[in-house]
PDB file of N, CA and C in Angstrom:
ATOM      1  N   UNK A   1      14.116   6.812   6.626  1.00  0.00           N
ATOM      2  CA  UNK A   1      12.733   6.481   6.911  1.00  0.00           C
ATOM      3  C   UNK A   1      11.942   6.202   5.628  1.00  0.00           C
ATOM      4  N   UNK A   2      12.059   7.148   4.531  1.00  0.00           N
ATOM      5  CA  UNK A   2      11.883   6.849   3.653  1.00  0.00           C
ATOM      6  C   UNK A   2      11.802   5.142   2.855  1.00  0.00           C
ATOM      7  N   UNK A   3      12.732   4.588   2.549  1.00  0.00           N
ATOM      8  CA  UNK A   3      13.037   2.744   2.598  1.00  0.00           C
ATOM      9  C   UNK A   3      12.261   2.358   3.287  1.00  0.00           C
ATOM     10  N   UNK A   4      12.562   2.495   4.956  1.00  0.00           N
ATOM     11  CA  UNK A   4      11.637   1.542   5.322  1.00  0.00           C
ATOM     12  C   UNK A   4      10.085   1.491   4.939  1.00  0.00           C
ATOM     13  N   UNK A   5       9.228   2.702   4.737  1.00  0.00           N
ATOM     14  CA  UNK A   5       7.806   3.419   4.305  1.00  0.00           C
ATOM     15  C   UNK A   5       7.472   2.990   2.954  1.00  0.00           C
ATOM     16  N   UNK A   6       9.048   2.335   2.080  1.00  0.00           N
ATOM     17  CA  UNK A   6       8.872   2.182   0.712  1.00  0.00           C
ATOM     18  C   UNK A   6       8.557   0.755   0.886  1.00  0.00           C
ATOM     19  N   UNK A   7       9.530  -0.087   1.530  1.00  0.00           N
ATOM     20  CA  UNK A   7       9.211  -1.224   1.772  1.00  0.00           C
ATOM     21  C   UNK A   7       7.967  -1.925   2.503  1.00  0.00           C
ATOM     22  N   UNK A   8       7.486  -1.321   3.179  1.00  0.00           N
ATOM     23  CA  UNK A   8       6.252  -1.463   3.974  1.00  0.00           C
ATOM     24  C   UNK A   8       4.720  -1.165   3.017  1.00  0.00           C
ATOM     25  N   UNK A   9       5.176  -0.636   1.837  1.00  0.00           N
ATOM     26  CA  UNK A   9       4.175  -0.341   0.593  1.00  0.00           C
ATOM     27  C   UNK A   9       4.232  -1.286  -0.380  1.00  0.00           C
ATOM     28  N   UNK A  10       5.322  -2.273  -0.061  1.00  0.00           N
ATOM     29  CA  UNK A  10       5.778  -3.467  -1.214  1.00  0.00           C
ATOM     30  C   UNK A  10       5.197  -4.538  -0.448  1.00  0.00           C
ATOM     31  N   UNK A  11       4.946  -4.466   1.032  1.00  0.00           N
ATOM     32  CA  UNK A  11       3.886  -5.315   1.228  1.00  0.00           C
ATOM     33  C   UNK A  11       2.818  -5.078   1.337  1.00  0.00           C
ATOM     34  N   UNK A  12       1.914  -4.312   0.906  1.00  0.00           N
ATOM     35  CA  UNK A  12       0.731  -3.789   1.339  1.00  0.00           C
ATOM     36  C   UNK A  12       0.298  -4.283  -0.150  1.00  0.00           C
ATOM     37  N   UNK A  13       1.605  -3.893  -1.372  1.00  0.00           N
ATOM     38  CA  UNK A  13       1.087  -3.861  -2.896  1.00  0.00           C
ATOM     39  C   UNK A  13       0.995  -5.711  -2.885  1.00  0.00           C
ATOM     40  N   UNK A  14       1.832  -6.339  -2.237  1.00  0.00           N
ATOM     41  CA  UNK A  14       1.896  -8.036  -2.125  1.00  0.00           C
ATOM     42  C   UNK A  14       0.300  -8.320  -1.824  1.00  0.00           C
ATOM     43  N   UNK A  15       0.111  -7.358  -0.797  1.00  0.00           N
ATOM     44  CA  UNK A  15      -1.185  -7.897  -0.151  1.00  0.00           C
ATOM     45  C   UNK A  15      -2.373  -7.689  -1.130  1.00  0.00           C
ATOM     46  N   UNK A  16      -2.729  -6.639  -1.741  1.00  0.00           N
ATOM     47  CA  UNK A  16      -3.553  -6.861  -2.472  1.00  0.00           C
ATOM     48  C   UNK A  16      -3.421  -7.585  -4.203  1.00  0.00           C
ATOM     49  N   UNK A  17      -2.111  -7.757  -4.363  1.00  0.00           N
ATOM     50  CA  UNK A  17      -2.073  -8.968  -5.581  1.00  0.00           C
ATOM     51  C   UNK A  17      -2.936  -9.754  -5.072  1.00  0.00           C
ATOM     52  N   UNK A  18      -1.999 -10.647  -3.930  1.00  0.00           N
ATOM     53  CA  UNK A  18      -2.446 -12.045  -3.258  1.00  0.00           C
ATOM     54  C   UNK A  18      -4.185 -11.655  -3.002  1.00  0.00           C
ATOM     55  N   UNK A  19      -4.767 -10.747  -2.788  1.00  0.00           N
ATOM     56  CA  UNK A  19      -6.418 -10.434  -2.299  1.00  0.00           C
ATOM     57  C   UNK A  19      -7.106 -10.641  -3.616  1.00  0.00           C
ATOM     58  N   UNK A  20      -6.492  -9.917  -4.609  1.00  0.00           N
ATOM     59  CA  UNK A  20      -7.157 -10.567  -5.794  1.00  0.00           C
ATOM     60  C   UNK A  20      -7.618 -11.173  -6.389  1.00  0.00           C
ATOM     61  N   UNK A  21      -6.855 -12.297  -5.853  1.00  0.00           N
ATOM     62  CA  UNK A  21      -7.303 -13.650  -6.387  1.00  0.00           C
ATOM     63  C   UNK A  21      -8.545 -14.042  -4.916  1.00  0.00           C
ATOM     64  N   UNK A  22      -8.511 -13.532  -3.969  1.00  0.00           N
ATOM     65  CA  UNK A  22      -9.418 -13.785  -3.188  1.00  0.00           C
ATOM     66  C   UNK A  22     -10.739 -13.638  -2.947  1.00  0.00           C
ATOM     67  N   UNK A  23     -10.573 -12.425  -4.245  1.00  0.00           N
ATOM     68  CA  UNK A  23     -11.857 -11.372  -4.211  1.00  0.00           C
ATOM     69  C   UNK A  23     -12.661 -11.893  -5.339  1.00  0.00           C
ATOM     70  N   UNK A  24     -12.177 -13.620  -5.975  1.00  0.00           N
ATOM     71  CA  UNK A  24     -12.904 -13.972  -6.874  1.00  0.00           C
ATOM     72  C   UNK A  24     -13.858 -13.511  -7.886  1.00  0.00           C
ATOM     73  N   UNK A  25     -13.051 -12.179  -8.728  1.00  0.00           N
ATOM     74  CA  UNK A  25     -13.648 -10.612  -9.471  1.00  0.00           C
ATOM     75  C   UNK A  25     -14.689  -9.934  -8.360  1.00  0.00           C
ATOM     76  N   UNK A  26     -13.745  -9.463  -7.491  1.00  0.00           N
ATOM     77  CA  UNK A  26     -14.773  -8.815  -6.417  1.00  0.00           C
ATOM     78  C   UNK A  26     -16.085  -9.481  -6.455  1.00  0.00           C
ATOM     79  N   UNK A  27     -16.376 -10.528  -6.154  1.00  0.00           N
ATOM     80  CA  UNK A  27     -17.798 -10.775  -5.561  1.00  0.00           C
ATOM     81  C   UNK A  27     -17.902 -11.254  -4.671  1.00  0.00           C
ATOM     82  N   UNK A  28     -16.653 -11.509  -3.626  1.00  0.00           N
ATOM     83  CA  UNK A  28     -16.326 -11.494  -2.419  1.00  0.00           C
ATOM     84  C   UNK A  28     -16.413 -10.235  -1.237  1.00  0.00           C
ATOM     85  N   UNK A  29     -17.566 -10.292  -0.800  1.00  0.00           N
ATOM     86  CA  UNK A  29     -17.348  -8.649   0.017  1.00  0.00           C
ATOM     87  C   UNK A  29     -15.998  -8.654   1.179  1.00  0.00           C
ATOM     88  N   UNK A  30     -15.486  -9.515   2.123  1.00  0.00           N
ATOM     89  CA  UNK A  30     -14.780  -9.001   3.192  1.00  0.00           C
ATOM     90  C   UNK A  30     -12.944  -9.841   1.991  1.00  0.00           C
ATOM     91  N   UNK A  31     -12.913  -9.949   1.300  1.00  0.00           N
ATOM     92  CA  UNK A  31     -11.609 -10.286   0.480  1.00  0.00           C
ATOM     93  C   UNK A  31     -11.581  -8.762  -0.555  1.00  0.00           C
ATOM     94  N   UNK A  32     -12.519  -8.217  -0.911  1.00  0.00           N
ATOM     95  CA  UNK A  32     -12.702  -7.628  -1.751  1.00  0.00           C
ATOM     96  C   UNK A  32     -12.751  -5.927  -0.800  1.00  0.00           C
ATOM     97  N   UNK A  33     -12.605  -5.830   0.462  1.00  0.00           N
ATOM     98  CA  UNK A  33     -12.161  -4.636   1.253  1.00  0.00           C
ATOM     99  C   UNK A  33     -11.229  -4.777   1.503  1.00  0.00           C
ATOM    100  N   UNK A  34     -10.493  -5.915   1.816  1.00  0.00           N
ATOM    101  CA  UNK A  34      -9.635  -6.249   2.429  1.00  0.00           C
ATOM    102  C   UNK A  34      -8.155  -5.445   1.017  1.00  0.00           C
ATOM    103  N   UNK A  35      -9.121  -5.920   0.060  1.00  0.00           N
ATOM    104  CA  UNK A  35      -7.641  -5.989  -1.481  1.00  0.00           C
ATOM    105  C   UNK A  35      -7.735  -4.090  -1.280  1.00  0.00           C
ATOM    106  N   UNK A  36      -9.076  -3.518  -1.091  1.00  0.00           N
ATOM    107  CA  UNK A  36      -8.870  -2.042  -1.724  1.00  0.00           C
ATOM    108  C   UNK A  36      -8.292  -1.606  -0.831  1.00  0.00           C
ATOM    109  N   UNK A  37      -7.994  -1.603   0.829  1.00  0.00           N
ATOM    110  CA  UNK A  37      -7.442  -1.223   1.361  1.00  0.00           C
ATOM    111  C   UNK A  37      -5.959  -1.439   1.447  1.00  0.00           C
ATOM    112  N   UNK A  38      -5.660  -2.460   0.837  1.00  0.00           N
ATOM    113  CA  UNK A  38      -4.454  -2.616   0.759  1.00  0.00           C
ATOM    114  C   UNK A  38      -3.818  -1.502  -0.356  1.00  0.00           C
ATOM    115  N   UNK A  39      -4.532  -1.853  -1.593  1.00  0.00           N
ATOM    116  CA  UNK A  39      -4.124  -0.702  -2.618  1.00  0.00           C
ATOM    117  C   UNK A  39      -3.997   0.446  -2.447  1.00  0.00           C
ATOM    118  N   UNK A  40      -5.019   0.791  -1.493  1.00  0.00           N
ATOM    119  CA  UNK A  40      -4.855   2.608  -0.561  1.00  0.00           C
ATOM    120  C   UNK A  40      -3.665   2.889  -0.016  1.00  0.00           C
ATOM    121  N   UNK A  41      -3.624   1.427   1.090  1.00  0.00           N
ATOM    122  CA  UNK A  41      -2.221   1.718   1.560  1.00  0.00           C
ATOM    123  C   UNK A  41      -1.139   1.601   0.845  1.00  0.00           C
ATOM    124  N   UNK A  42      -1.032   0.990   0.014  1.00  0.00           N
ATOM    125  CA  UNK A  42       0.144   0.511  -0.678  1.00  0.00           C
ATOM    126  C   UNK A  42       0.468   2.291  -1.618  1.00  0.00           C
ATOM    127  N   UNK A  43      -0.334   2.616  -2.262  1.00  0.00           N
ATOM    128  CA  UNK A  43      -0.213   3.320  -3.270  1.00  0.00           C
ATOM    129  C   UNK A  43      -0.025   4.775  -2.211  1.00  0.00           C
ATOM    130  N   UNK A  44      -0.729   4.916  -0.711  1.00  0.00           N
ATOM    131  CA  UNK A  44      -0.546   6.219  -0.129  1.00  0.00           C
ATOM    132  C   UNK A  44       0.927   6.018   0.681  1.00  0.00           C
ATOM    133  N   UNK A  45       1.317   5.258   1.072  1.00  0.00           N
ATOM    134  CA  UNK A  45       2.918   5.047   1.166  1.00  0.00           C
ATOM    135  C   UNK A  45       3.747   4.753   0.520  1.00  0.00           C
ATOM    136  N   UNK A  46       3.481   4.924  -1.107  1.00  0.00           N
ATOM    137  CA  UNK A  46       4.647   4.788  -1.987  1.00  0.00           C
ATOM    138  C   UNK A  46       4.741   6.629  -2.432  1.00  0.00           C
ATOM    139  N   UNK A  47       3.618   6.974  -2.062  1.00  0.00           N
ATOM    140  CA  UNK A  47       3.176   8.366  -2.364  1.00  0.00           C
ATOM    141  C   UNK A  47       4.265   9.175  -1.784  1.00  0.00           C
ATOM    142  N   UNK A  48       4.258   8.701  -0.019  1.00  0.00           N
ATOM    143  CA  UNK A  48       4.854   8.943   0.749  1.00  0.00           C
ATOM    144  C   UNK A  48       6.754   9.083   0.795  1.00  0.00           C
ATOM    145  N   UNK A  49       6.715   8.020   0.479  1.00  0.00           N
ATOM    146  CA  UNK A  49       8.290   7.655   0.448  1.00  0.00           C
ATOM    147  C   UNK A  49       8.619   8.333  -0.848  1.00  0.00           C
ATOM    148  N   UNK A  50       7.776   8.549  -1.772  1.00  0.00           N
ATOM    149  CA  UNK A  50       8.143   9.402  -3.246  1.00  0.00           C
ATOM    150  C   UNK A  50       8.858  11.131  -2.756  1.00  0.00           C
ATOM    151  N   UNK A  51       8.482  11.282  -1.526  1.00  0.00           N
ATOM    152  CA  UNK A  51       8.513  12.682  -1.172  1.00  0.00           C
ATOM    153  C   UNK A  51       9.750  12.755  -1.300  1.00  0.00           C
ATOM    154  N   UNK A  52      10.643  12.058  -0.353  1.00  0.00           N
ATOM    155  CA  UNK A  52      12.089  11.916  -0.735  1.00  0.00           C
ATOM    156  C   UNK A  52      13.129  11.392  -1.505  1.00  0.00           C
ATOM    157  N   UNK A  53      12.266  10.035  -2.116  1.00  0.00           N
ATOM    158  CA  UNK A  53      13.126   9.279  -2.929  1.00  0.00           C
ATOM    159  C   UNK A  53      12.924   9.574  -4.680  1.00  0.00           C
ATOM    160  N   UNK A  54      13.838   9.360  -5.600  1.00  0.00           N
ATOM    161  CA  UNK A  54      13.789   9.842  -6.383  1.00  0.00           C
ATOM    162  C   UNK A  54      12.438   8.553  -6.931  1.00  0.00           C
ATOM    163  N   UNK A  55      11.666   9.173  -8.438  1.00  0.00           N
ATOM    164  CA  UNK A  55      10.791   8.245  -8.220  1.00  0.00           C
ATOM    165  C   UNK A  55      11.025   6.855  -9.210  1.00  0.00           C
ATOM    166  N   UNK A  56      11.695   7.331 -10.171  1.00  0.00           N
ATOM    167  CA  UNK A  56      12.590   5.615 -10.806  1.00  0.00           C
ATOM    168  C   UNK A  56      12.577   4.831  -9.702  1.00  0.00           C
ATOM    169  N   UNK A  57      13.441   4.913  -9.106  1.00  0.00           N
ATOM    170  CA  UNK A  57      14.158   4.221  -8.236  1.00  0.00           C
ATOM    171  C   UNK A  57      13.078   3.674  -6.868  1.00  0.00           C
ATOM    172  N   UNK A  58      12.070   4.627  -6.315  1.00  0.00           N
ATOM    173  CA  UNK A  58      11.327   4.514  -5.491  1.00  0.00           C
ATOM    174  C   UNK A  58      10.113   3.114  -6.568  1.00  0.00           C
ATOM    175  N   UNK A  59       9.697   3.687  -7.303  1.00  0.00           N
ATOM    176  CA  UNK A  59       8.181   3.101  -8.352  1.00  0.00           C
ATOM    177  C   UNK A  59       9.323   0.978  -8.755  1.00  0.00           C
ATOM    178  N   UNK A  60      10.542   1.537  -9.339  1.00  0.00           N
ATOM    179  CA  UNK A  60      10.898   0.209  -9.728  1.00  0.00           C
ATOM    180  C   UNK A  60      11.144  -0.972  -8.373  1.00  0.00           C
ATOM    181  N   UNK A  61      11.333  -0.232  -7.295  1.00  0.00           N
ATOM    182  CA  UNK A  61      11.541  -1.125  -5.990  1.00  0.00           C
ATOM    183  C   UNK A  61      10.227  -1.458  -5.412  1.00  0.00           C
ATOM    184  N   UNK A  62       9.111  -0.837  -5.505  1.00  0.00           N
ATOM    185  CA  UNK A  62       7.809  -1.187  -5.154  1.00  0.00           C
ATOM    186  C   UNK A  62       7.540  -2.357  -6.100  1.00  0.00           C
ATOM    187  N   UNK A  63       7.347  -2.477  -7.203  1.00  0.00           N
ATOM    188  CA  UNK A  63       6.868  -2.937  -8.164  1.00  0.00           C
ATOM    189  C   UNK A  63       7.835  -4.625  -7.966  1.00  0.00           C
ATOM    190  N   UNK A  64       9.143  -4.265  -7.988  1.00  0.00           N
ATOM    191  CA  UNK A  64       9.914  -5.240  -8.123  1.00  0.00           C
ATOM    192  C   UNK A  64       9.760  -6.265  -6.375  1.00  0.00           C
ATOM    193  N   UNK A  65       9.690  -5.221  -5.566  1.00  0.00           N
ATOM    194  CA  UNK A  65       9.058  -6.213  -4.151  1.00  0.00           C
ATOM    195  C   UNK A  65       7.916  -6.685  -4.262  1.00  0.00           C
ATOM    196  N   UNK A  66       7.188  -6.551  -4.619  1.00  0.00           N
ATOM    197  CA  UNK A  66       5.201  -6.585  -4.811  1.00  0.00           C
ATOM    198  C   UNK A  66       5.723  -8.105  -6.079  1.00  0.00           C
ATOM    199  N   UNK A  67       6.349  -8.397  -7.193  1.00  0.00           N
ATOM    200  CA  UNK A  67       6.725  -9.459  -7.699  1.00  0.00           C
ATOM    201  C   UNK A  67       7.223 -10.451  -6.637  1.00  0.00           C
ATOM    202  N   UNK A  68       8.233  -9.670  -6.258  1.00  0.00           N
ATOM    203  CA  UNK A  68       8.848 -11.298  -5.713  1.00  0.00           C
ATOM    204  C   UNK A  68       8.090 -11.083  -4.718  1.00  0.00           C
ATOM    205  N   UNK A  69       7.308 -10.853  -3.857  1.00  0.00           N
ATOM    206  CA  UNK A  69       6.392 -11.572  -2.600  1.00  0.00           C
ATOM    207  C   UNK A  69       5.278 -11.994  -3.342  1.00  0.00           C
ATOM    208  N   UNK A  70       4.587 -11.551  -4.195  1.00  0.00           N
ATOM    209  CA  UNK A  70       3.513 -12.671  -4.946  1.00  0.00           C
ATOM    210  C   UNK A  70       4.002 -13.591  -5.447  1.00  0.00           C
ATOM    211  N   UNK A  71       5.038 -13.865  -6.244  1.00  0.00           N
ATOM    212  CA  UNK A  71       5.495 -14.789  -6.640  1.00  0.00           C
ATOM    213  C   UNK A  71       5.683 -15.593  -5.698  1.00  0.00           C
ATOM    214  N   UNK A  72       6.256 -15.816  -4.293  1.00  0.00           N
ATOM    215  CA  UNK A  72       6.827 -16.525  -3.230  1.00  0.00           C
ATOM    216  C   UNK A  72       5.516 -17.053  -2.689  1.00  0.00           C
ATOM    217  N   UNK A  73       4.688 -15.573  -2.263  1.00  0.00           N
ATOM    218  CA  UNK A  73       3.138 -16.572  -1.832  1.00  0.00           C
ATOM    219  C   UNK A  73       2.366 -17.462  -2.640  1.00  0.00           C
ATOM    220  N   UNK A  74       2.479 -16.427  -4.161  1.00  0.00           N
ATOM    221  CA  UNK A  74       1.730 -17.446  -5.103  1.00  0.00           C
ATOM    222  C   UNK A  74       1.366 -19.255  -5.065  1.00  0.00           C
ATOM    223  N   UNK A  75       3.309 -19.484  -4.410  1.00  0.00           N
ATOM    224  CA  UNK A  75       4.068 -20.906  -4.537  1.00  0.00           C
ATOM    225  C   UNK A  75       3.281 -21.237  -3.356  1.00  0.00           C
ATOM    226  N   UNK A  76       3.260 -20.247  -2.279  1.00  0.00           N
ATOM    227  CA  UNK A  76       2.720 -21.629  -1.111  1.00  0.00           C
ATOM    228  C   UNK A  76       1.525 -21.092  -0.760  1.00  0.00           C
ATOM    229  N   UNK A  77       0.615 -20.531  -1.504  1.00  0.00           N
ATOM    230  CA  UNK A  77      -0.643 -20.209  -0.885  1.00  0.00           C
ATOM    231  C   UNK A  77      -1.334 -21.119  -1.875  1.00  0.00           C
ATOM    232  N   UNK A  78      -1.160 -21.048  -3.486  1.00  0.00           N
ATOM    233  CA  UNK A  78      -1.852 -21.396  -4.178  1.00  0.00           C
ATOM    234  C   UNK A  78      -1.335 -22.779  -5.290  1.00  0.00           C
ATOM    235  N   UNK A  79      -0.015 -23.082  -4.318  1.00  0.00           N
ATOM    236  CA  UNK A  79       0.390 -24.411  -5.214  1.00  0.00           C
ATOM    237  C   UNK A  79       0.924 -23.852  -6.701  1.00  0.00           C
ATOM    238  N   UNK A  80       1.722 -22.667  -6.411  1.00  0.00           N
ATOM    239  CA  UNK A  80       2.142 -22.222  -8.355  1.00  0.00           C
ATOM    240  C   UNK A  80       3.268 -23.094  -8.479  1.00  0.00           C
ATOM    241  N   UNK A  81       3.948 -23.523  -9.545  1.00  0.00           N
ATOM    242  CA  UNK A  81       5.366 -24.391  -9.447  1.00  0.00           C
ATOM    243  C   UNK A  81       6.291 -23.321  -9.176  1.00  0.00           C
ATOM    244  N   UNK A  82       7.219 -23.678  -8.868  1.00  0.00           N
ATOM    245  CA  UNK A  82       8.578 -22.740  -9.020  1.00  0.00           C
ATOM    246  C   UNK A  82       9.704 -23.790  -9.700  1.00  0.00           C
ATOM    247  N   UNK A  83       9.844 -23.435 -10.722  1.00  0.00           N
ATOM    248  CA  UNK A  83      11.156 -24.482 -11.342  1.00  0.00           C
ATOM    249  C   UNK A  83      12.390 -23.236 -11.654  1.00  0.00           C
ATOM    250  N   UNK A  84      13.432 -23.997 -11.765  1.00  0.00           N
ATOM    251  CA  UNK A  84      14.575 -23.524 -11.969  1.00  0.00           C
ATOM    252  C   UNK A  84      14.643 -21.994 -12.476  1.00  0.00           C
ATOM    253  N   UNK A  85      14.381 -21.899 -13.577  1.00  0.00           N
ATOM    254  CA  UNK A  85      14.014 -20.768 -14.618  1.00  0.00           C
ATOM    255  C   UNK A  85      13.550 -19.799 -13.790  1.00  0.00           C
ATOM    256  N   UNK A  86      12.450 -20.207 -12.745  1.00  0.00           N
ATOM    257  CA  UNK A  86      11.213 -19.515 -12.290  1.00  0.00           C
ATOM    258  C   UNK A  86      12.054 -18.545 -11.237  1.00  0.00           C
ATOM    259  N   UNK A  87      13.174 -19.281 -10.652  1.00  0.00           N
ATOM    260  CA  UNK A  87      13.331 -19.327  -9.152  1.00  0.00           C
ATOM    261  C   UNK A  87      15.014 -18.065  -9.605  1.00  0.00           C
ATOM    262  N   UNK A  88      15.545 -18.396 -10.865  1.00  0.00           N
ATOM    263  CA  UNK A  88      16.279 -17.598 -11.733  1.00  0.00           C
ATOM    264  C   UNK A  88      15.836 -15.944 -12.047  1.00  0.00           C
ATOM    265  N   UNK A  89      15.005 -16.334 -12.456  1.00  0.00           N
ATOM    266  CA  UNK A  89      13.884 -15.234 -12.710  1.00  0.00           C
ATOM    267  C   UNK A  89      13.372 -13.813 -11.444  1.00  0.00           C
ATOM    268  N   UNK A  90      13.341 -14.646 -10.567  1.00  0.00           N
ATOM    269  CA  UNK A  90      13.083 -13.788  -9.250  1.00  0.00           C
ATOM    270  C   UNK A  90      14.402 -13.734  -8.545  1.00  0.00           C
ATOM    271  N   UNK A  91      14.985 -14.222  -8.775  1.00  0.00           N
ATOM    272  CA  UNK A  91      16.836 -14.009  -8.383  1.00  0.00           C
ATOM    273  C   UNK A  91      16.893 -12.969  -9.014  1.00  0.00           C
ATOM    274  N   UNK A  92      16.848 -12.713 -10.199  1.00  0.00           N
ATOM    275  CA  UNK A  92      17.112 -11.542 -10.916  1.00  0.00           C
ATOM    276  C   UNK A  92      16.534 -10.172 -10.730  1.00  0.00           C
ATOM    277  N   UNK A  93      15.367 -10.377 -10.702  1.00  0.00           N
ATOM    278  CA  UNK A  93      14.560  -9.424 -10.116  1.00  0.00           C
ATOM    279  C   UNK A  93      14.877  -8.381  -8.496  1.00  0.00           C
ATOM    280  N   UNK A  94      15.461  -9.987  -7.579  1.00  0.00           N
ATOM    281  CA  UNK A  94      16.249  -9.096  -6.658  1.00  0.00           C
ATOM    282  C   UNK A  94      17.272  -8.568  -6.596  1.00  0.00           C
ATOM    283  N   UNK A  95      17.995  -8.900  -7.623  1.00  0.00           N
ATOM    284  CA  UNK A  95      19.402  -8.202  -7.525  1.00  0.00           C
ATOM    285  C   UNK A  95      19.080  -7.152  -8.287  1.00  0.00           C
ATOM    286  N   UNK A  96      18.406  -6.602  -9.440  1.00  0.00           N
ATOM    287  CA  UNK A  96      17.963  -5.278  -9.702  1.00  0.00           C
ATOM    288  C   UNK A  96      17.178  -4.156  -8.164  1.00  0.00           C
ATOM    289  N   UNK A  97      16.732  -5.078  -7.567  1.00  0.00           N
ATOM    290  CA  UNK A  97      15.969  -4.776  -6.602  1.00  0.00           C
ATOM    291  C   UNK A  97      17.434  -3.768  -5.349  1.00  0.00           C
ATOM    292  N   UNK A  98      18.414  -4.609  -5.035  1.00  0.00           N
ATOM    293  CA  UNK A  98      19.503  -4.308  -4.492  1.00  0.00           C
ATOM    294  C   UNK A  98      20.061  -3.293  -5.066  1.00  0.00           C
ATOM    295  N   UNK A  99      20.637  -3.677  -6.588  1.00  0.00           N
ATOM    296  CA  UNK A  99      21.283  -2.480  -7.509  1.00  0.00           C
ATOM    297  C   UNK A  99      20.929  -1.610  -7.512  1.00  0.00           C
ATOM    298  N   UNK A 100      19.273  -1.276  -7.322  1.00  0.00           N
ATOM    299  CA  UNK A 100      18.242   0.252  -7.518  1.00  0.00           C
ATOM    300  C   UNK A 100      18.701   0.617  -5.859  1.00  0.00           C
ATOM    301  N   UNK A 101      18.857  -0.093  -5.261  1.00  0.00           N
ATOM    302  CA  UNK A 101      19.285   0.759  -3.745  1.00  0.00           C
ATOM    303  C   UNK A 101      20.533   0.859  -3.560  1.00  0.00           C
ATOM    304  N   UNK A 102      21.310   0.234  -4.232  1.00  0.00           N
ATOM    305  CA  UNK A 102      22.596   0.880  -3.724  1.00  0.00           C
ATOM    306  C   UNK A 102      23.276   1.962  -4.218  1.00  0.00           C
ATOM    307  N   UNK A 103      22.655   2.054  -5.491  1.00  0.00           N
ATOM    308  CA  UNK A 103      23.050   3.225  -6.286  1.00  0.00           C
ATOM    309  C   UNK A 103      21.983   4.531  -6.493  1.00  0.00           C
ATOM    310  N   UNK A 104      21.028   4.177  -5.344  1.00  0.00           N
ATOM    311  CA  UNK A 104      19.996   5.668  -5.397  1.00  0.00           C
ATOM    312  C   UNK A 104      20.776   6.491  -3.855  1.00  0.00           C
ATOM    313  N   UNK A 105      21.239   7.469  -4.518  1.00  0.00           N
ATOM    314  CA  UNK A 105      21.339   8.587  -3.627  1.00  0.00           C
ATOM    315  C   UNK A 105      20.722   9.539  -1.929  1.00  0.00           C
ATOM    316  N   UNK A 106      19.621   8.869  -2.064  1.00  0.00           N
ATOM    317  CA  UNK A 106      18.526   8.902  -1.124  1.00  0.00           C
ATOM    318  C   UNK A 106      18.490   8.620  -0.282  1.00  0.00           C
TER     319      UNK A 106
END
């Protein structure tokens, strides 16, 4: 249960990247609730899933999901490029992403 609670905090942390930019330096009021609640959630269910999972392993899989889903929306919400390198780059990121779970104990 844990994983899934961890993963469900890697989109919440996606959600308020992506709000960020919405909240145009917070002077957006309903983009700018929208981002802090996400951060609440994001950060009180990584809290959560910390209970059981060790926290390397829990903190680097949040962090590393919360990349590659901004990065992915970045591309089609806001027109970012993705070139080769780019698309390399977040390949990599998931296979650390995999490696931190297959080898955490938890």
């Amino acid at each position: 249960m844990a994983w899934i609670i961890l993963a469900i905090a890697g989109l919440f942390e996606v959600g308020w990247a992506i709000g960020l930019k919405y909240t145009e330096g917070f002077t957006r009021l309903w983009p700018t609730v929208g981002t802090v609640l996400s951060m609440v959630i994001s950060l009180g269910l990584l809290g959560v899933a910390m209970k059981s999972l060790p926290v390397g392993s829990a903190y680097a899989i949040w962090v590393g999901a919360g990349v590659v889903g901004t990065v992915a929306l970045s591309v089609v919400l806001f027109g970012e490029p993705m070139n080769a390198a780019r698309l390399i780059s977040v390949a990599l990121i998931v296979a650390g992403i995999i490696g931190i779970k297959l080898t955490t104990s938890a």
